[in-house]
PDB file of N, CA and C in Angstrom:
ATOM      1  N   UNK A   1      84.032  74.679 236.271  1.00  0.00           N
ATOM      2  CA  UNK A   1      82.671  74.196 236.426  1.00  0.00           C
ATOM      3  C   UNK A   1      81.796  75.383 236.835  1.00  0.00           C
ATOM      4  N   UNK A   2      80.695  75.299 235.963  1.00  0.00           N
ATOM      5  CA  UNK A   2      79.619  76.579 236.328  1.00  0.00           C
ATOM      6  C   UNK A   2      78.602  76.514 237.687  1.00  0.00           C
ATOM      7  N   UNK A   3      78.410  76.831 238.450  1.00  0.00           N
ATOM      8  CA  UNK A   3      77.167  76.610 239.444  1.00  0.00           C
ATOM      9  C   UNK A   3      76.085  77.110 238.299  1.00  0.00           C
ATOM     10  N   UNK A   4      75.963  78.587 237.726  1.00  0.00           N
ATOM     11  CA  UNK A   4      75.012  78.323 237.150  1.00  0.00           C
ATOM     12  C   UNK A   4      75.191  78.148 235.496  1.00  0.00           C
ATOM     13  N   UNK A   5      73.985  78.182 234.556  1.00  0.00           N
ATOM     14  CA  UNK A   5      73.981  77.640 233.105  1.00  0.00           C
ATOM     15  C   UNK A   5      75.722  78.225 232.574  1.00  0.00           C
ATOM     16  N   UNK A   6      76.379  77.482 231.836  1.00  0.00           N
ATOM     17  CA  UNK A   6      78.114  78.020 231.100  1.00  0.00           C
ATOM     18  C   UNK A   6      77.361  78.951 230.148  1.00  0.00           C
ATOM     19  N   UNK A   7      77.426  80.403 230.571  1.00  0.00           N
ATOM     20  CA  UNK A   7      77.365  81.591 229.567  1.00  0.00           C
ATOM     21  C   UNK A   7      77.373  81.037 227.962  1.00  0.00           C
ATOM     22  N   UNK A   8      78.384  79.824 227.472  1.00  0.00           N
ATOM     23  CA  UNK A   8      78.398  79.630 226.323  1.00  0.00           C
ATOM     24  C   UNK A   8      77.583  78.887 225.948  1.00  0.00           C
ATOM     25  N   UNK A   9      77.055  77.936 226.803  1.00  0.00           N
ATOM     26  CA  UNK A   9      76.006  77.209 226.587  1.00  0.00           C
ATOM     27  C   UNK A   9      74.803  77.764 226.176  1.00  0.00           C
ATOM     28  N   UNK A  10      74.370  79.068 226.641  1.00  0.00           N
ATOM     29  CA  UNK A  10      73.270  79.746 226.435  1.00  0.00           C
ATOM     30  C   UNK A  10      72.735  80.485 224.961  1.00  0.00           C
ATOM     31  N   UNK A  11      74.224  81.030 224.226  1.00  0.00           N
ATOM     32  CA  UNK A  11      74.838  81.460 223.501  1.00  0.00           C
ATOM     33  C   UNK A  11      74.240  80.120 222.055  1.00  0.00           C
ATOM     34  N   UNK A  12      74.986  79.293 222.851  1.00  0.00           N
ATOM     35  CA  UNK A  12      74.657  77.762 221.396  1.00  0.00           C
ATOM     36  C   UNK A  12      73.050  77.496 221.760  1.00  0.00           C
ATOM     37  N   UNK A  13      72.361  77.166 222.679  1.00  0.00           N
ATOM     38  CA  UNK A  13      71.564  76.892 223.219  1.00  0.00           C
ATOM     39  C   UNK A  13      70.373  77.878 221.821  1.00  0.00           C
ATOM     40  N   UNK A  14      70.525  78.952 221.947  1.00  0.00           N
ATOM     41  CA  UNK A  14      69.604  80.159 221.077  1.00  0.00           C
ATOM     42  C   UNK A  14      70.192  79.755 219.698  1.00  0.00           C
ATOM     43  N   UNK A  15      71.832  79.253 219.445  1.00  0.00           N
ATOM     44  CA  UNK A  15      71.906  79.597 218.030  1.00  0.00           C
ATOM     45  C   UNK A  15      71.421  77.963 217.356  1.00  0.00           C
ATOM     46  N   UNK A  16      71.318  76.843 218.225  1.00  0.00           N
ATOM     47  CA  UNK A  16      70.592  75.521 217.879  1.00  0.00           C
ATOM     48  C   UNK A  16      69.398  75.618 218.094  1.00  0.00           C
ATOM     49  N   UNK A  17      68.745  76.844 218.540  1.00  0.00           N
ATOM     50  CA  UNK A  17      66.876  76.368 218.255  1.00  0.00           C
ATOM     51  C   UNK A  17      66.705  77.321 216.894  1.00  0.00           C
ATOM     52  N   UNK A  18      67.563  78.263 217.165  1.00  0.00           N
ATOM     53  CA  UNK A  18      67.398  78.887 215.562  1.00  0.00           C
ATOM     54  C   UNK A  18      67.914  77.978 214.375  1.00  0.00           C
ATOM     55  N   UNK A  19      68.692  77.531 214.152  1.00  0.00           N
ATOM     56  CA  UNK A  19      69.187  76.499 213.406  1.00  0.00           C
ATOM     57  C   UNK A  19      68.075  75.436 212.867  1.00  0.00           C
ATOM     58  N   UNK A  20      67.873  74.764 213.852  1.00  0.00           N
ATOM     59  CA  UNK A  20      66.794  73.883 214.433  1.00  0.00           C
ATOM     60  C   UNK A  20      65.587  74.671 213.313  1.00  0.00           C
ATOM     61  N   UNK A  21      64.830  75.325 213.411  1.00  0.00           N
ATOM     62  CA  UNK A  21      63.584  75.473 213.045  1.00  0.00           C
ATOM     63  C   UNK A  21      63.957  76.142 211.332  1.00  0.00           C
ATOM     64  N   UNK A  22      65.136  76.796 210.940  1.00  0.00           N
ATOM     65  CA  UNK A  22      65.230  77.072 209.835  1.00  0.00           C
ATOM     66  C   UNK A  22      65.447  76.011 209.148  1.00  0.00           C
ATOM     67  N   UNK A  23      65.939  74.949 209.703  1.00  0.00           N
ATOM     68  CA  UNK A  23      65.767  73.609 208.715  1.00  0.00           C
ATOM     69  C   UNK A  23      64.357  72.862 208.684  1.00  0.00           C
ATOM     70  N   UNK A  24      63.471  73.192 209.950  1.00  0.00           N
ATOM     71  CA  UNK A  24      62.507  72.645 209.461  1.00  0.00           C
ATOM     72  C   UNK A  24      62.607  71.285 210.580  1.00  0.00           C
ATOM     73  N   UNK A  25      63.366  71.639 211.572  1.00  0.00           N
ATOM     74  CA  UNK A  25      63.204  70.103 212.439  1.00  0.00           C
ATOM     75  C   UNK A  25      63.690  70.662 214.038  1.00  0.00           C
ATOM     76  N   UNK A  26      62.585  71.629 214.573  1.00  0.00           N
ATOM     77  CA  UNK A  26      63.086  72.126 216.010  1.00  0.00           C
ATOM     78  C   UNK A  26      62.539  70.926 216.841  1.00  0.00           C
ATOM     79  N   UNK A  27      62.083  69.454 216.238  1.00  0.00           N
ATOM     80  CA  UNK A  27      61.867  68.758 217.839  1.00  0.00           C
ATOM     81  C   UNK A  27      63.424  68.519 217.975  1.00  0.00           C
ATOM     82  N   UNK A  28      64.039  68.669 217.293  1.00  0.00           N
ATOM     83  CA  UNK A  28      65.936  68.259 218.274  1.00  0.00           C
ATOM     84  C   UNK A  28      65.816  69.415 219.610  1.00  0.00           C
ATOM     85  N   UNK A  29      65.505  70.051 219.414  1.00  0.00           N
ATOM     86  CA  UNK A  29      65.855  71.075 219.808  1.00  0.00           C
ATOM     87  C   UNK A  29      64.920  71.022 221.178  1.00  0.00           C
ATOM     88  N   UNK A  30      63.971  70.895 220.957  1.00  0.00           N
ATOM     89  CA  UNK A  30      63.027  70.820 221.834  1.00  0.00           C
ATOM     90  C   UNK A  30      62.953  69.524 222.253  1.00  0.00           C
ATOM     91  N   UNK A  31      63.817  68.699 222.371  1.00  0.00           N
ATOM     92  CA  UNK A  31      64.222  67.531 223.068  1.00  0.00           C
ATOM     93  C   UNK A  31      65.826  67.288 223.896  1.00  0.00           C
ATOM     94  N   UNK A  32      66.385  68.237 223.532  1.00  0.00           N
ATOM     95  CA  UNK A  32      67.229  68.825 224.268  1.00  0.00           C
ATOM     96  C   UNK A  32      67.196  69.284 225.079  1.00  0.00           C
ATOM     97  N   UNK A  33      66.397  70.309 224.911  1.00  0.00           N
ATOM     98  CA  UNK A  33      65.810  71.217 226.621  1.00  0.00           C
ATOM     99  C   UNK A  33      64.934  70.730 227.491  1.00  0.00           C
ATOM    100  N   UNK A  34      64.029  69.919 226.997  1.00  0.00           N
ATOM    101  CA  UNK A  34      63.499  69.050 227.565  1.00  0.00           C
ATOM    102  C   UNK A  34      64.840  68.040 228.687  1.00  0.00           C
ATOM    103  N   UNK A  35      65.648  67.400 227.823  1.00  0.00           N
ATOM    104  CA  UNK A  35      66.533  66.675 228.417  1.00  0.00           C
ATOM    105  C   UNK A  35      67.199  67.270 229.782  1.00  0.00           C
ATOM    106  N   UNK A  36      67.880  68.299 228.947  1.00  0.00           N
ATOM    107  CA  UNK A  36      68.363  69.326 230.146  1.00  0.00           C
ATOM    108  C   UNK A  36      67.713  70.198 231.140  1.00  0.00           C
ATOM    109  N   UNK A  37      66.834  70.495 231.156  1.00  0.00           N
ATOM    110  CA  UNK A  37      65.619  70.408 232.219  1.00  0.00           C
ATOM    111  C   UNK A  37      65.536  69.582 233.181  1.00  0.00           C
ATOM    112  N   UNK A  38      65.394  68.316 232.848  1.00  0.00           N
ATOM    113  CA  UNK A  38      65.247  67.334 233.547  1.00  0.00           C
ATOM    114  C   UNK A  38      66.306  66.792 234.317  1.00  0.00           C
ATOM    115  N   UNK A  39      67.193  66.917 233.372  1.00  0.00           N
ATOM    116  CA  UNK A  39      68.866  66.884 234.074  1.00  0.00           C
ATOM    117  C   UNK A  39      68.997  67.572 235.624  1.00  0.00           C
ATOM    118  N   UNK A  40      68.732  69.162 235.171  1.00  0.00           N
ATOM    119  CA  UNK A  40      68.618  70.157 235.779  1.00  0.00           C
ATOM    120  C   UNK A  40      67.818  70.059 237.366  1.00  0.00           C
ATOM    121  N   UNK A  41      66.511  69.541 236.998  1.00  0.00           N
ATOM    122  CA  UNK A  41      65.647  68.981 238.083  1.00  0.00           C
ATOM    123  C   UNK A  41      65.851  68.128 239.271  1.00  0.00           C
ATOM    124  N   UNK A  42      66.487  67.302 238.175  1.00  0.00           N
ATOM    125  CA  UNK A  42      66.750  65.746 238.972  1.00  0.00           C
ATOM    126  C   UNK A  42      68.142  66.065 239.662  1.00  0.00           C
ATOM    127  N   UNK A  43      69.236  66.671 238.913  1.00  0.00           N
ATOM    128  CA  UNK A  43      70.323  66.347 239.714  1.00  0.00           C
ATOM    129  C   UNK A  43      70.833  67.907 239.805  1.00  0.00           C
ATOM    130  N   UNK A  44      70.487  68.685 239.895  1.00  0.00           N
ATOM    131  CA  UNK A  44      71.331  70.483 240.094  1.00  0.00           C
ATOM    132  C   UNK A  44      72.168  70.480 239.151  1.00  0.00           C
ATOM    133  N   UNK A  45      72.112  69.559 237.880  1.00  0.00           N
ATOM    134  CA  UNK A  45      73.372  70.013 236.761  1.00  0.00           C
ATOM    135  C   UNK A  45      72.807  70.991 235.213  1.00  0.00           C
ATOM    136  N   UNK A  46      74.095  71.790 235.115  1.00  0.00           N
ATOM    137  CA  UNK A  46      73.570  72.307 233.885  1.00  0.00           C
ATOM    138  C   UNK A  46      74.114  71.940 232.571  1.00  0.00           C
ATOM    139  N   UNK A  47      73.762  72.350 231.463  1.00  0.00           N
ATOM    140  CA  UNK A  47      74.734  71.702 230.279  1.00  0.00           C
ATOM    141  C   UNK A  47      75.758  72.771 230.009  1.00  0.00           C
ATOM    142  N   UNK A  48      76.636  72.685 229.448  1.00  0.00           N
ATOM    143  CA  UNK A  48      77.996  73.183 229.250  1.00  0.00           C
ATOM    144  C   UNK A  48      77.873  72.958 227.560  1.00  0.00           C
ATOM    145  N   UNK A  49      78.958  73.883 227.413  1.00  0.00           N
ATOM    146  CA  UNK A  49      78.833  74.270 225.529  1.00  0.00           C
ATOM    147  C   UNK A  49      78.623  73.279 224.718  1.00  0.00           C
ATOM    148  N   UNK A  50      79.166  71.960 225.236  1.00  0.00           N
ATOM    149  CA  UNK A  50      79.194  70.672 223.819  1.00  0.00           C
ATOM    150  C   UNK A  50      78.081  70.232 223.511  1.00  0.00           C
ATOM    151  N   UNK A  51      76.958  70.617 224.874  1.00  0.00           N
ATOM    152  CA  UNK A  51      75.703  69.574 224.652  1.00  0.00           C
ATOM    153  C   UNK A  51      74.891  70.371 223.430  1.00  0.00           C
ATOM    154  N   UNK A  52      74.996  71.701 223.157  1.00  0.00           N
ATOM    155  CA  UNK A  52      74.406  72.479 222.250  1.00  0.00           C
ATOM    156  C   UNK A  52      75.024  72.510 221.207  1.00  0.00           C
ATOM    157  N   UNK A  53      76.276  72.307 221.183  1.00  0.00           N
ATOM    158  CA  UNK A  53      77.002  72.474 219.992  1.00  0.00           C
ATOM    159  C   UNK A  53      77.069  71.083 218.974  1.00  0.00           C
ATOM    160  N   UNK A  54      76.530  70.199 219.728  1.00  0.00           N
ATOM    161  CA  UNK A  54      76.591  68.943 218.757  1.00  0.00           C
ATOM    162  C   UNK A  54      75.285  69.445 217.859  1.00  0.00           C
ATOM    163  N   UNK A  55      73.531  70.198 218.336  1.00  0.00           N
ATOM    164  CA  UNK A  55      73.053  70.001 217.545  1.00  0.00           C
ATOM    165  C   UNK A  55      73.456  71.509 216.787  1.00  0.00           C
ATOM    166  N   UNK A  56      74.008  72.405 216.879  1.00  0.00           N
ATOM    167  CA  UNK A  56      74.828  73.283 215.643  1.00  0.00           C
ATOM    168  C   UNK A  56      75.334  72.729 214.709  1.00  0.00           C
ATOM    169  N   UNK A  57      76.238  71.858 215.354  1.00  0.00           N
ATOM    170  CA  UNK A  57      76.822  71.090 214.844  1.00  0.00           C
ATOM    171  C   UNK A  57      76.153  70.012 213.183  1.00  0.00           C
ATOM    172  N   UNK A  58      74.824  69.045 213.600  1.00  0.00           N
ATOM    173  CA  UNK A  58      74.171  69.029 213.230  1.00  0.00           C
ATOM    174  C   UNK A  58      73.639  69.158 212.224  1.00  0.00           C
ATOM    175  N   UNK A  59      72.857  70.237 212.606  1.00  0.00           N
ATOM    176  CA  UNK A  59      72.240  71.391 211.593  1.00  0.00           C
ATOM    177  C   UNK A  59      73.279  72.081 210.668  1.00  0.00           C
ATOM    178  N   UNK A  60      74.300  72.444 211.052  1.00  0.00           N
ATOM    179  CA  UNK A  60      75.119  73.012 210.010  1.00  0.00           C
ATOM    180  C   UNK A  60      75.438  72.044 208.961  1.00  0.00           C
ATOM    181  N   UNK A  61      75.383  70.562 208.778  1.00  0.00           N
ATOM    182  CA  UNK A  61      75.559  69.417 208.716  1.00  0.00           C
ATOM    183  C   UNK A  61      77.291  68.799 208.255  1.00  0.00           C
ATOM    184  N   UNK A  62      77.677  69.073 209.316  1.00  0.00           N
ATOM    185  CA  UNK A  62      78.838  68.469 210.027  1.00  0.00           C
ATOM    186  C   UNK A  62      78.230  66.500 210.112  1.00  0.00           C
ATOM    187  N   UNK A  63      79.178  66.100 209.162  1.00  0.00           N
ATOM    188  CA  UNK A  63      79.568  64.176 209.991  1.00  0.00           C
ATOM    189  C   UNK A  63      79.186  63.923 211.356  1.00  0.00           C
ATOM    190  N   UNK A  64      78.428  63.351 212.054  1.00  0.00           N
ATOM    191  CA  UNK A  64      78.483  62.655 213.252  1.00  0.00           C
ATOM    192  C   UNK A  64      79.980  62.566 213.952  1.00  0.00           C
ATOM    193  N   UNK A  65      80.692  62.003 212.902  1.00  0.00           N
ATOM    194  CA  UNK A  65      81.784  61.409 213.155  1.00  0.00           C
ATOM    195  C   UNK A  65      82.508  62.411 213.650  1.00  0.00           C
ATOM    196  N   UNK A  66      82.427  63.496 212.811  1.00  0.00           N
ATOM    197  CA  UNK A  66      83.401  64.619 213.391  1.00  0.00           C
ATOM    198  C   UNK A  66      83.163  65.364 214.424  1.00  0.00           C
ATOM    199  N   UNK A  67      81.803  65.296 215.197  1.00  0.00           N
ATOM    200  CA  UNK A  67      81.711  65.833 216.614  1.00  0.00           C
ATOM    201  C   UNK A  67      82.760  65.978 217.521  1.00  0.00           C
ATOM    202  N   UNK A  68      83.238  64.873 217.997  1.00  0.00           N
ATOM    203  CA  UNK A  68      84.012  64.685 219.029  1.00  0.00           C
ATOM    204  C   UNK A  68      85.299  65.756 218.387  1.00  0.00           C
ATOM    205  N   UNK A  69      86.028  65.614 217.579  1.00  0.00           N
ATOM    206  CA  UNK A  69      87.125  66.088 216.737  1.00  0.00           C
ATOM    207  C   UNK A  69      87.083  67.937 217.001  1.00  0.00           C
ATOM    208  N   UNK A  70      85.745  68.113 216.614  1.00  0.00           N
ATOM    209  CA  UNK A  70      85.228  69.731 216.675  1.00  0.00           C
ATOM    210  C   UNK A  70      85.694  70.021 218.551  1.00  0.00           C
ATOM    211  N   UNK A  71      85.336  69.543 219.254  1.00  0.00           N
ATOM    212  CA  UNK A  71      85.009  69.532 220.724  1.00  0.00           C
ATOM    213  C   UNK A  71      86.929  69.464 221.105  1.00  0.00           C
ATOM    214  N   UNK A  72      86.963  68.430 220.626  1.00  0.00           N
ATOM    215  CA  UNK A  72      88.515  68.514 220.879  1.00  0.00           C
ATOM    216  C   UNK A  72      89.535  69.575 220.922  1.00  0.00           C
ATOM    217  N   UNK A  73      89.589  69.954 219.396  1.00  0.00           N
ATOM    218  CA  UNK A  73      89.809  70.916 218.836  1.00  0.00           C
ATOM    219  C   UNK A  73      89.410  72.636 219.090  1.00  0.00           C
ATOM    220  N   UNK A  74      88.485  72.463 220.113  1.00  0.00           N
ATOM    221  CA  UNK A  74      88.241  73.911 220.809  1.00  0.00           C
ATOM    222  C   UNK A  74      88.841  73.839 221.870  1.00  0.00           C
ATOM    223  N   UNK A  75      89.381  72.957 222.410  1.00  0.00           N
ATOM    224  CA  UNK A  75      90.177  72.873 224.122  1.00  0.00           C
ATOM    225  C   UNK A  75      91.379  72.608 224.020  1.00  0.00           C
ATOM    226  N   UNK A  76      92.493  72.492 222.954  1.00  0.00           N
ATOM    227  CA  UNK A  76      93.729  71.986 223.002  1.00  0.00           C
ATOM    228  C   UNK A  76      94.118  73.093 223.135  1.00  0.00           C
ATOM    229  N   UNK A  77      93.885  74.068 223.260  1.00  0.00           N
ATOM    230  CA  UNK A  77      94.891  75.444 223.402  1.00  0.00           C
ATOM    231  C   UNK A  77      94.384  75.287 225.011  1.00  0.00           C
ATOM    232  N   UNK A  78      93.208  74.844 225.730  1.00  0.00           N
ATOM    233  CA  UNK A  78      93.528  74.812 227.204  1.00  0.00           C
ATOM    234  C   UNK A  78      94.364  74.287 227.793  1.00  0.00           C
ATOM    235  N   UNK A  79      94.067  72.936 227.040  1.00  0.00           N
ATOM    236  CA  UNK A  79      95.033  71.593 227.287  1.00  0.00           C
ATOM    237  C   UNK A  79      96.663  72.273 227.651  1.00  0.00           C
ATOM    238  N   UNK A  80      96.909  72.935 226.707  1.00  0.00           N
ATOM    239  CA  UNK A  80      98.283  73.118 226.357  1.00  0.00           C
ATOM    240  C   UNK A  80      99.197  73.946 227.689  1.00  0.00           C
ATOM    241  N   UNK A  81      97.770  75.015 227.256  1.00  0.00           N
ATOM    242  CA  UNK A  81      98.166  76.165 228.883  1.00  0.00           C
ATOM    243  C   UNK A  81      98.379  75.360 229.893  1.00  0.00           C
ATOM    244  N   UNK A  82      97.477  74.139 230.561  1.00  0.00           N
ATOM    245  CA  UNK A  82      97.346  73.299 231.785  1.00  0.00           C
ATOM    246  C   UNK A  82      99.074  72.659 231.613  1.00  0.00           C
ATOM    247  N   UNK A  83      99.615  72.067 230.261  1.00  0.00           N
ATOM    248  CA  UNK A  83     100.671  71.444 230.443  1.00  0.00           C
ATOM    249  C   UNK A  83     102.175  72.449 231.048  1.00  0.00           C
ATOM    250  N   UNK A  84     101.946  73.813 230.074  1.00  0.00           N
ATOM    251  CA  UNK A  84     102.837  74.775 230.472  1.00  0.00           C
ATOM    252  C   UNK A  84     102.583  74.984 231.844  1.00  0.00           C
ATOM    253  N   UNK A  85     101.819  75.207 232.543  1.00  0.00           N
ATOM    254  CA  UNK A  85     101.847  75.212 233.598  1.00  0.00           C
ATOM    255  C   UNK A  85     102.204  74.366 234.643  1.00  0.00           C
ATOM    256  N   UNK A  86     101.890  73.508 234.384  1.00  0.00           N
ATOM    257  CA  UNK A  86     102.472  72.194 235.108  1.00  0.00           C
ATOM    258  C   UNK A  86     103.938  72.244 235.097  1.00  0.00           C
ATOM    259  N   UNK A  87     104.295  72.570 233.785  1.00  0.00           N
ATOM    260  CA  UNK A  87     106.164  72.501 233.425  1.00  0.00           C
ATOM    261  C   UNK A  87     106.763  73.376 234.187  1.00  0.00           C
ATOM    262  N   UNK A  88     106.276  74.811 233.965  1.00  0.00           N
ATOM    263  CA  UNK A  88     106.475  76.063 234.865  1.00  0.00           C
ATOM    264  C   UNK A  88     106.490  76.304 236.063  1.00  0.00           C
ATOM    265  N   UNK A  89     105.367  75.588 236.832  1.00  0.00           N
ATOM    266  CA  UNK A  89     105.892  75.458 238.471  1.00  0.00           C
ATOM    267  C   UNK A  89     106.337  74.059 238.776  1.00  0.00           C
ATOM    268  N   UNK A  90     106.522  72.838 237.746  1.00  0.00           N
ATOM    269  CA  UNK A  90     107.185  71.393 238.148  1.00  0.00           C
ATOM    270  C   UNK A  90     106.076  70.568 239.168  1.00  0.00           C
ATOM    271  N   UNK A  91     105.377  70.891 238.876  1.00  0.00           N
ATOM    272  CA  UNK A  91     104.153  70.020 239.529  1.00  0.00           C
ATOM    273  C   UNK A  91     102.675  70.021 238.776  1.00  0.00           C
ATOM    274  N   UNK A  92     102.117  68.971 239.139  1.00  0.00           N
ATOM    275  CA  UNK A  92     100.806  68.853 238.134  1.00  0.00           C
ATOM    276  C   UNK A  92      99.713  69.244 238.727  1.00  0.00           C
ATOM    277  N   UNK A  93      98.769  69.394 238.130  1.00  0.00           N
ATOM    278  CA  UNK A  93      97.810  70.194 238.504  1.00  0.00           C
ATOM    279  C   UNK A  93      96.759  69.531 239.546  1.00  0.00           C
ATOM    280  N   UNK A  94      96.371  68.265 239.066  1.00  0.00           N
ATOM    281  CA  UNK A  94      96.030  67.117 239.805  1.00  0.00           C
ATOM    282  C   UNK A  94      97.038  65.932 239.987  1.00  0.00           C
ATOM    283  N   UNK A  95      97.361  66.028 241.032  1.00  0.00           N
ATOM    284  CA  UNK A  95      98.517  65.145 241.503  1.00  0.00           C
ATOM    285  C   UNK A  95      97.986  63.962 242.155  1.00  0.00           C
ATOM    286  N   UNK A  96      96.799  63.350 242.062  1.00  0.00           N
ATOM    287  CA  UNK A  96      96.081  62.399 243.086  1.00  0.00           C
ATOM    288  C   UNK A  96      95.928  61.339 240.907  1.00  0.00           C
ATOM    289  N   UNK A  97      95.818  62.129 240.111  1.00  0.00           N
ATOM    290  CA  UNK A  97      95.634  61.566 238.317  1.00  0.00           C
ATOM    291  C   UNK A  97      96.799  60.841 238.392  1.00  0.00           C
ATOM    292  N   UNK A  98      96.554  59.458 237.905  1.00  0.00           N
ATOM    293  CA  UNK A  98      97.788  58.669 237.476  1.00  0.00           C
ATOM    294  C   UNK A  98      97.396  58.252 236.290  1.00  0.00           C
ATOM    295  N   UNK A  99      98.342  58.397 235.323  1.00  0.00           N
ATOM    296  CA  UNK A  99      97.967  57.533 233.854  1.00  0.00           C
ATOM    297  C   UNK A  99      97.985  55.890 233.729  1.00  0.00           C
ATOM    298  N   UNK A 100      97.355  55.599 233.014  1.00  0.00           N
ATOM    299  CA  UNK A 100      96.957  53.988 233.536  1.00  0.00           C
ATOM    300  C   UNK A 100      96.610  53.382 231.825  1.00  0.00           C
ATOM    301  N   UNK A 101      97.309  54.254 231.075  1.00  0.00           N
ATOM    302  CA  UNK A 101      97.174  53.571 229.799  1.00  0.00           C
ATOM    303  C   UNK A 101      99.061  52.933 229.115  1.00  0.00           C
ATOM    304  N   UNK A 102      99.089  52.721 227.845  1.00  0.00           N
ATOM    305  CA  UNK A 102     100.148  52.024 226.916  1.00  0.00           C
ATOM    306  C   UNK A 102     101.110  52.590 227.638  1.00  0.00           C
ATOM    307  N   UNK A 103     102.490  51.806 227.715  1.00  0.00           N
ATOM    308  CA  UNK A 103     103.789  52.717 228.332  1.00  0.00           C
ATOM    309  C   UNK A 103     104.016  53.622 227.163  1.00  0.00           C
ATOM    310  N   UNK A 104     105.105  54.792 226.905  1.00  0.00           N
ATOM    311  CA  UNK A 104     105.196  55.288 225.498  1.00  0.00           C
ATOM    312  C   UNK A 104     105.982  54.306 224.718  1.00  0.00           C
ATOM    313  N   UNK A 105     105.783  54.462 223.235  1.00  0.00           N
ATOM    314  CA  UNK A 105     106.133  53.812 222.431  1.00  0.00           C
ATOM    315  C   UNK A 105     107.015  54.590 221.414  1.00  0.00           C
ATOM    316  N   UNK A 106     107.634  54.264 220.498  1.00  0.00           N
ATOM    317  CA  UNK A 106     107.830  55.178 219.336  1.00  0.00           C
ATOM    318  C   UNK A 106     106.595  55.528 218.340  1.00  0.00           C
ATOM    319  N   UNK A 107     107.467  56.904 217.720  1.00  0.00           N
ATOM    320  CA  UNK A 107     106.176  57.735 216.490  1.00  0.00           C
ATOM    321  C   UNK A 107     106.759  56.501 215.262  1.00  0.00           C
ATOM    322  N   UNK A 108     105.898  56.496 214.347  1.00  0.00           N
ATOM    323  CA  UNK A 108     106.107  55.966 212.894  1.00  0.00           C
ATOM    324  C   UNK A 108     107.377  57.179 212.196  1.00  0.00           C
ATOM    325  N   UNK A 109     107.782  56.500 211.532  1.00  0.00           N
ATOM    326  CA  UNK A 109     108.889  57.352 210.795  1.00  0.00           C
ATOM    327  C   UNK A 109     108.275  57.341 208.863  1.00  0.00           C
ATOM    328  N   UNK A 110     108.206  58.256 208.483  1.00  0.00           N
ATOM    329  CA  UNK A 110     107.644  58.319 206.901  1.00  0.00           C
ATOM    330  C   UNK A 110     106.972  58.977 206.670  1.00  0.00           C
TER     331      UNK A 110
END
C-alpha cells in the first residue's frame, strides 16, 4: 500500500489522458481525476494502477469483459511468490484469513 500516489498509477494516469484525447473522448479521463481527487480529499486515498488502466484499457479497445482478466493476469506471478513463501517458511502470511468458500472438489477429466 502506497501512502503516496502508486508510481504506476501515475505512469497509466498520463498514458489514459493521452489515449483519452487521441480518440477524441478525454471527458473519461477528466472524470477520473476528478473522481480521484475527490477520493483523495474526502478520505486520504490514492488510486493504484487498475483505476487507470481500465480506461487504457478502454481506449485501446479491450472488451469490458476482459478488464478484470487483464488485472488478474498482472498479479499471479505475485500471487504465486506469496504462496511459495508461505510453503517455504510453513506459515501464511495472514494467519487471522480463513477461507470460507466450496470445500475442494475434483478437476473435470477431458
Amino acid at each position: 500500500v502506497y501512502r503516496t500516489r502508486d508510481p504506476r498509477a501515475i505512469a497509466m494516469d498520463a498514458l489514459a489522458a493521452e489515449l483519452g484525447a487521441a480518440a477524441g473522448e478525454p471527458q473519461w479521463h477528466a472524470t477520473a481525476s476528478a473522481l480521484e481527487a475527490e477520493l483523495h480529499e474526502r478520505k486520504g486515498l490514492n488510486a493504484n494502477v487498475d483505476y487507470y488502466s481500465a480506461l487504457v484499457l478502454y481506449h485501446l479497445g479491450f472488451p469490458l469483459s476482459m478488464f478484470t482478466s487483464f488485472i488478474v493476469c498482472s498479479r499471479v506471478a505475485g500471487w504465486t511468490a506469496h504462496v511459495l513463501e508461505q510453503y517455504a517458511n510453513n506459515r501464511l502470511i495472514r494467519p487471522r484469513a480463513r477461507y470460507d468458500g466450496s470445500p475442494p472438489r475434483p478437476y473435470p477429466v477431458g
